[in-house]
Protein backbone atom coordinates (compact mmCIF):
# COMPACT_ATOMS: atom_id res chain seq x y z
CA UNK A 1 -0.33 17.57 16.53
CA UNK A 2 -2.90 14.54 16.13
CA UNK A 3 -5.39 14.38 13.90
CA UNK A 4 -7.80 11.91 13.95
CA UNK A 5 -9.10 10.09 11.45
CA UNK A 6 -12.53 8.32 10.60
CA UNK A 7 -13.57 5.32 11.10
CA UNK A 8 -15.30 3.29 8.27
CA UNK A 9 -17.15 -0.43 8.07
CA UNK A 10 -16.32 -0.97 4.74
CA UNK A 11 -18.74 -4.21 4.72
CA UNK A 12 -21.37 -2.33 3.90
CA UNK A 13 -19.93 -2.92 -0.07
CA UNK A 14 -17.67 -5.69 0.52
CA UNK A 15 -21.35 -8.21 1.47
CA UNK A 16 -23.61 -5.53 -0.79
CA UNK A 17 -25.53 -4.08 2.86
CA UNK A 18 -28.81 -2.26 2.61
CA UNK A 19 -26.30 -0.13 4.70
CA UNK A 20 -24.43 1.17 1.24
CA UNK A 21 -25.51 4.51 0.62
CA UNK A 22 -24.75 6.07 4.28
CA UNK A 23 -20.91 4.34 3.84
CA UNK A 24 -20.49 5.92 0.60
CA UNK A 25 -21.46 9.73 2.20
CA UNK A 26 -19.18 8.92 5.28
CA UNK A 27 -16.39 7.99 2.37
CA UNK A 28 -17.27 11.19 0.59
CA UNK A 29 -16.58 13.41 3.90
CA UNK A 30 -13.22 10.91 4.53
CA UNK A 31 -12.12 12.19 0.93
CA UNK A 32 -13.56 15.73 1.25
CA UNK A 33 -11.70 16.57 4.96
CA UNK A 34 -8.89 14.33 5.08
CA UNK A 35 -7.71 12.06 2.22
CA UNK A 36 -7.60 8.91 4.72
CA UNK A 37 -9.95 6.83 7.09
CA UNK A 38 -9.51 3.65 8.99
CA UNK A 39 -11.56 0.27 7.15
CA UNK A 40 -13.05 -1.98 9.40
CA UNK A 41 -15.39 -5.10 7.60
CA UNK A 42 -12.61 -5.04 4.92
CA UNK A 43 -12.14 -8.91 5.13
CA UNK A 44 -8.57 -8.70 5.63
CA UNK A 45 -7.97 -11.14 8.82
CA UNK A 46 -5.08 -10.46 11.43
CA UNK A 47 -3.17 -13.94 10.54
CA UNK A 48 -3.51 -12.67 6.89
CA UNK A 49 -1.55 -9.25 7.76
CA UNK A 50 0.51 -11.37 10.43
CA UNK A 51 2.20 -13.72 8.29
CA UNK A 52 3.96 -11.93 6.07
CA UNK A 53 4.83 -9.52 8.83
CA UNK A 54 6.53 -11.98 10.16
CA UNK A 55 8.23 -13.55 7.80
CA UNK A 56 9.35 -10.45 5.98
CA UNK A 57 10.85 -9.51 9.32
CA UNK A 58 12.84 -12.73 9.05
CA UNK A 59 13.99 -11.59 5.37
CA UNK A 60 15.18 -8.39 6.73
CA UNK A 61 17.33 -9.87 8.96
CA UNK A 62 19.12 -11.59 6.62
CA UNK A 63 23.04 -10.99 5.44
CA UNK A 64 22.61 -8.26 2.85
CA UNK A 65 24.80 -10.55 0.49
CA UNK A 66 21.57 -13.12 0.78
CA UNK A 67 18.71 -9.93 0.52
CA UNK A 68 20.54 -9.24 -2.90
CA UNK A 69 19.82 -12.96 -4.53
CA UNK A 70 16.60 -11.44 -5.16
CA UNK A 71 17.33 -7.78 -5.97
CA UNK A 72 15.15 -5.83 -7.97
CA UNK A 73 17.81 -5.64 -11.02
CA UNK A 74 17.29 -9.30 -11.46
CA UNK A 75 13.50 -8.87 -12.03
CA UNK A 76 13.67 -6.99 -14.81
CA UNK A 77 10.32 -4.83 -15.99
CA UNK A 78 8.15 -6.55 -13.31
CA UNK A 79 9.92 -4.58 -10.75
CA UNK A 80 10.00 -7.39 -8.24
CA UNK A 81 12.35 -7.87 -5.48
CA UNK A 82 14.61 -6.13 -3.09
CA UNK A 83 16.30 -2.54 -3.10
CA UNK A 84 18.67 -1.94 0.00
CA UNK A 85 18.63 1.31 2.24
CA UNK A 86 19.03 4.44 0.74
CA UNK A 87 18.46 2.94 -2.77
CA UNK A 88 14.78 4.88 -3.52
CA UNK A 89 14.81 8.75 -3.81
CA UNK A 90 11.97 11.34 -2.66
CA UNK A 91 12.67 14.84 -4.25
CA UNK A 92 16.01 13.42 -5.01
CA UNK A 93 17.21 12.75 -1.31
CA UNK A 94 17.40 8.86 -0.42
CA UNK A 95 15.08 7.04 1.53
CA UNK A 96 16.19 5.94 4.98
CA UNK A 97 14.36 2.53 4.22
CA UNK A 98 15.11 -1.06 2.38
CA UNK A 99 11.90 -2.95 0.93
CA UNK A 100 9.87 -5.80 -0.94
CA UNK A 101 8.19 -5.38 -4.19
CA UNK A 102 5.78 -7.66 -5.13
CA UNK A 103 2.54 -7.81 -7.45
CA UNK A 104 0.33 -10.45 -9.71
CA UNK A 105 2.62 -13.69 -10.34
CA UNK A 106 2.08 -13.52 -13.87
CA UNK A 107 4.16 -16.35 -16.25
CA UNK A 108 6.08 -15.77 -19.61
CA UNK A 109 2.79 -17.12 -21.25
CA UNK A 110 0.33 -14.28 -20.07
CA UNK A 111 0.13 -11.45 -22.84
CA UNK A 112 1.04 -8.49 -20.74
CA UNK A 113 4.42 -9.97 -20.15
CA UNK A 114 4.66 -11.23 -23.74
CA UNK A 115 4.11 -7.19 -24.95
CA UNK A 116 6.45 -5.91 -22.24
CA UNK A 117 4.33 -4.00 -19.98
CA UNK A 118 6.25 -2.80 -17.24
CA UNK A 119 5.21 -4.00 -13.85
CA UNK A 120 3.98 -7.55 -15.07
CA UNK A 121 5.46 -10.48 -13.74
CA UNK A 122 7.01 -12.90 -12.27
CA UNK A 123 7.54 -12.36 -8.22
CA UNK A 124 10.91 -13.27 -7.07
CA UNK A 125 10.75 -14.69 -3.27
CA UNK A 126 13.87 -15.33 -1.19
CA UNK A 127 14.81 -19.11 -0.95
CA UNK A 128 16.12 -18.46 2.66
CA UNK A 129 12.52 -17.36 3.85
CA UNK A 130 10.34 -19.68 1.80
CA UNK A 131 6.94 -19.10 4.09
CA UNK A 132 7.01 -15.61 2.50
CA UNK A 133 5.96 -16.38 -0.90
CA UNK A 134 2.41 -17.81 0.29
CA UNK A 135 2.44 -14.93 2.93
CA UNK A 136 2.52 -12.59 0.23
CA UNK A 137 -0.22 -14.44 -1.84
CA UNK A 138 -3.09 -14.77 0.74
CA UNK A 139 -2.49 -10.87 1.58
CA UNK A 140 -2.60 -9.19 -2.00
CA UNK A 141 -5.52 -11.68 -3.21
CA UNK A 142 -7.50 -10.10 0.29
CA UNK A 143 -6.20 -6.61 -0.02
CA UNK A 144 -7.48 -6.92 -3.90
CA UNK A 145 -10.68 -8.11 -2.54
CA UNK A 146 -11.17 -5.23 -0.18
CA UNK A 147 -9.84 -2.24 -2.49
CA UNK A 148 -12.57 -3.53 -4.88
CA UNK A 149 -15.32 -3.10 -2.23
CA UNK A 150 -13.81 0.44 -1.54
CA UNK A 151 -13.64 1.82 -4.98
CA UNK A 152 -17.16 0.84 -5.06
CA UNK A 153 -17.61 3.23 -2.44
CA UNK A 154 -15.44 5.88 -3.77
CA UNK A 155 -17.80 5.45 -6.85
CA UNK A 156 -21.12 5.74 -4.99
CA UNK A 157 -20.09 8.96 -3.31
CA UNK A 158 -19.62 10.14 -6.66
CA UNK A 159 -23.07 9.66 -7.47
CA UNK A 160 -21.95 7.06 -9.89
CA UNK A 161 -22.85 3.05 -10.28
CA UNK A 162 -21.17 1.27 -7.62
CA UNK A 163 -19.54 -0.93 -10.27
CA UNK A 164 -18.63 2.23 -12.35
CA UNK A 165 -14.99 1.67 -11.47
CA UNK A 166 -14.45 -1.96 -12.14
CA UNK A 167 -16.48 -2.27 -14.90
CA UNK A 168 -14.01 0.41 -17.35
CA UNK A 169 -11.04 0.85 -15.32
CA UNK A 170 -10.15 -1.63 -12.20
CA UNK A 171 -11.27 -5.30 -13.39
CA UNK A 172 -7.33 -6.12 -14.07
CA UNK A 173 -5.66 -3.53 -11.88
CA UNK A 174 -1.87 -3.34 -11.68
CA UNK A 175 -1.48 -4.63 -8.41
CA UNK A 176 1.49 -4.21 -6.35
CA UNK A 177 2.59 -5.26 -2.36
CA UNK A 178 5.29 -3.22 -0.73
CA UNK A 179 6.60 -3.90 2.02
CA UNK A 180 9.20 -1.52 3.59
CA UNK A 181 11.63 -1.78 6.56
CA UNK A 182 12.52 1.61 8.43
CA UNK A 183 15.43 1.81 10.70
CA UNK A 184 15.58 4.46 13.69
CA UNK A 185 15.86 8.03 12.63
CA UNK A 186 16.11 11.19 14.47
CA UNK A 187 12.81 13.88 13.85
CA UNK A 188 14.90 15.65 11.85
CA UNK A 189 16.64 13.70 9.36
CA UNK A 190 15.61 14.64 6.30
CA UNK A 191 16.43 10.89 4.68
CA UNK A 192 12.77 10.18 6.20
CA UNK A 193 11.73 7.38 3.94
CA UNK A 194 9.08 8.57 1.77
CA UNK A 195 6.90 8.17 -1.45
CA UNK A 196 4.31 9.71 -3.66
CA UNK A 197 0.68 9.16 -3.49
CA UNK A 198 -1.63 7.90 -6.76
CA UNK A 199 -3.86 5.35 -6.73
CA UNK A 200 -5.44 4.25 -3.77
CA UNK A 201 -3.90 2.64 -0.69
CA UNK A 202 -4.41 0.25 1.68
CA UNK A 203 -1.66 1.07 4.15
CA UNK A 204 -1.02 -0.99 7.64
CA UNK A 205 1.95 0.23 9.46
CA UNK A 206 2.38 -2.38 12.46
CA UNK A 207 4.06 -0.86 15.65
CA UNK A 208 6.99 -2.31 17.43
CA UNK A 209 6.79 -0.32 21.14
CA UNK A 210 6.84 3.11 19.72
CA UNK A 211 5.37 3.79 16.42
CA UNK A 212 6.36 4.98 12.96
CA UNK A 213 3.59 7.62 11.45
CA UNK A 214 2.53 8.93 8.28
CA UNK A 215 2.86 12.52 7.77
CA UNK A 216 0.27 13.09 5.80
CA UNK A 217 -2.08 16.60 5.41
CA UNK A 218 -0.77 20.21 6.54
CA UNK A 219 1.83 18.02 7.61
CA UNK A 220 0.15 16.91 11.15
CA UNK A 221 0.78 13.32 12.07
CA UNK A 222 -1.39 10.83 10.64
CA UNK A 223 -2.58 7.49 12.50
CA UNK A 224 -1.18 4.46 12.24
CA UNK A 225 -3.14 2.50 9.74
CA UNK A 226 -5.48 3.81 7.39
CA UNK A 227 -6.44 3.90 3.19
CA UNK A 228 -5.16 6.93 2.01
CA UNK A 229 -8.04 8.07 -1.13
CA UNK A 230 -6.31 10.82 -2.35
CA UNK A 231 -5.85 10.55 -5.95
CA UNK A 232 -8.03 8.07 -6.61
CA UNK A 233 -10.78 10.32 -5.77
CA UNK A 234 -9.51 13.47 -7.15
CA UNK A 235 -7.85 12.51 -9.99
CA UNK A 236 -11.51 11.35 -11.06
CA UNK A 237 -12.76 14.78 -9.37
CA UNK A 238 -10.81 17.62 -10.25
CA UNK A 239 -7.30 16.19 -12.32
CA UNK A 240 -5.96 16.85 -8.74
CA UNK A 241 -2.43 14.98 -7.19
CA UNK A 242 -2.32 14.58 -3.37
CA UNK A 243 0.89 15.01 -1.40
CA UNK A 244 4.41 12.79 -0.51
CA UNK A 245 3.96 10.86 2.52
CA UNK A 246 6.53 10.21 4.26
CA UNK A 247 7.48 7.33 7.58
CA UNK A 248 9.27 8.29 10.22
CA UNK A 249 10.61 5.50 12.84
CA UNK A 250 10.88 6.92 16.72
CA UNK A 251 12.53 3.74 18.05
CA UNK A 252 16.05 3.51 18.68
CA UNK A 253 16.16 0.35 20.09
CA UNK A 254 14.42 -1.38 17.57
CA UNK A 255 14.59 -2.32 13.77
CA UNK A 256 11.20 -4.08 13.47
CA UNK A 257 9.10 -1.14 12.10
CA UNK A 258 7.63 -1.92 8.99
CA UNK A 259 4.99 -0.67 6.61
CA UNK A 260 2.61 -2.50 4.76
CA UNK A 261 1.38 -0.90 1.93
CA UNK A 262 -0.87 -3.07 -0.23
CA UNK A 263 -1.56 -0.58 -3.78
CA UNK A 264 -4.07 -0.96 -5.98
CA UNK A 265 -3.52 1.48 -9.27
CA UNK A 266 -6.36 2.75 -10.19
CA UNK A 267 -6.06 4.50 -14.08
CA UNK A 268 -8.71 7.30 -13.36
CA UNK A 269 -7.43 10.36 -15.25
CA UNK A 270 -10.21 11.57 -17.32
């Protein structure tokens, strides 16, 4: 089953369009009837999503003695770095998938790091793949730039201030880049890799001959790229958590499926 999704020129917040109000009612029925909708006029250019594509596919191949230099252990509470396959859990079964965390390069000088807050950082990039690092960079500072415009939206179709959001809650968001690699895995494997859903997404899953999906609502197959809105619409709305997603990867002959999944945390619980 295909369902198929909305599609959404973001722009309309992004350059402040006459144009606003009639995005933020097509966001509003995204949100009501599905959870997710394709962006368009998000600002985020195809070299921008390219690049790190790219060059995280050249991490992945790597030795796994050379992935672990920059394992996750080794970035203490930042949470930066590598896990291997099967490492991550959903409902307590592990993830067929290995993956990149990344978020805000943040020194031992900036006060969140200085009080300890987990997730605040230093990133830790591999040495072997050194193009990564400014990959990584010119992504999350467009992504941010984009998930701004759309939580203005999200705002607006609330009936509030367009700058409701980022004015109390989203002006120094906890920002973090993920970017997972799936291997080939039959329909029914239950090690699908998976994860939770809070905050909003920006989630890009590039295709390599045939496709990995989200499965997503009622559990019918979601497209291929898309933001997902649920909870940071209806945690605001109705104290509400959306479902697990989870990635499944059709191609046997391939390991180049990734996912890029570009979060910005919203704290909206009211």
């Amino acid at each position: 089953m295909t369902e198929a999704l909305p599609i959404i020129d973001v722009g309309a917040f992004l350059e402040k369009r006459a144009s606003a109000p009639a995005t933020a009612r097509e966001i509003e029925k995204a949100c009501r009837e599905s959870g997710f909708f394709y962006a368009t006029g998000h600002g985020v250019g195809g070299e921008t999503v390219h690049a790190p594509k790219e060059a995280s596919a050249r991490f992945f191949a790597l030795p796994e003695a050379s992935k672990m230099e920059i394992a996750i252990a080794r970035g203490g509470r930042a949470w930066r770095g590598y896990f291997p396959l099967g490492e991550e859990l959903t409902s307590g079964v592990p993830d067929l998938k290995e993956g990149l965390y990344f978020g805000e390069d943040l020194d031992a000088s900036d006060p969140r790091v200085t009080a300890g807050w987990p997730l605040h950082g230093a990133n830790l990039f591999p040495e072997d793949v050194p193009e990564l690092a400014g990959a990584v960079r010119t992504f999350m500072a467009q992504a941010e730039r984009a998930a701004h415009a759309i939580m203005a939206g999200i705002a607006v179709s609330l009936g509030l201030d367009a700058a409701y959001f980022h004015s109390r809650y989203t002006n120094h968001p906890t920002l973090l880049l993920r970017i997972f690699h799936y291997p080939p895995s039959a329909v029914n494997d239950a090690r699908w890799g998976g994860r939770g859903a809070h905050g909003l997404r920006l989630a890009h899953l590039a295709r390599a001959r045939r496709c990995g999906r989200l499965a997503g609502k009622d559990s019918a197959w979601l497209a291929r790229s898309a933001t997902d809105t649920g909870n940071a619409r209806m945690q605001y709305w109705r104290h509400a958590r959306s479902s697990n997603r989870r990635v499944l990867s059709f191609d046997p002959a391939s390991r180049a499926q990734h996912e890029w999944q570009g979060t910005l945390f919203v704290p909206v619980l009211l």
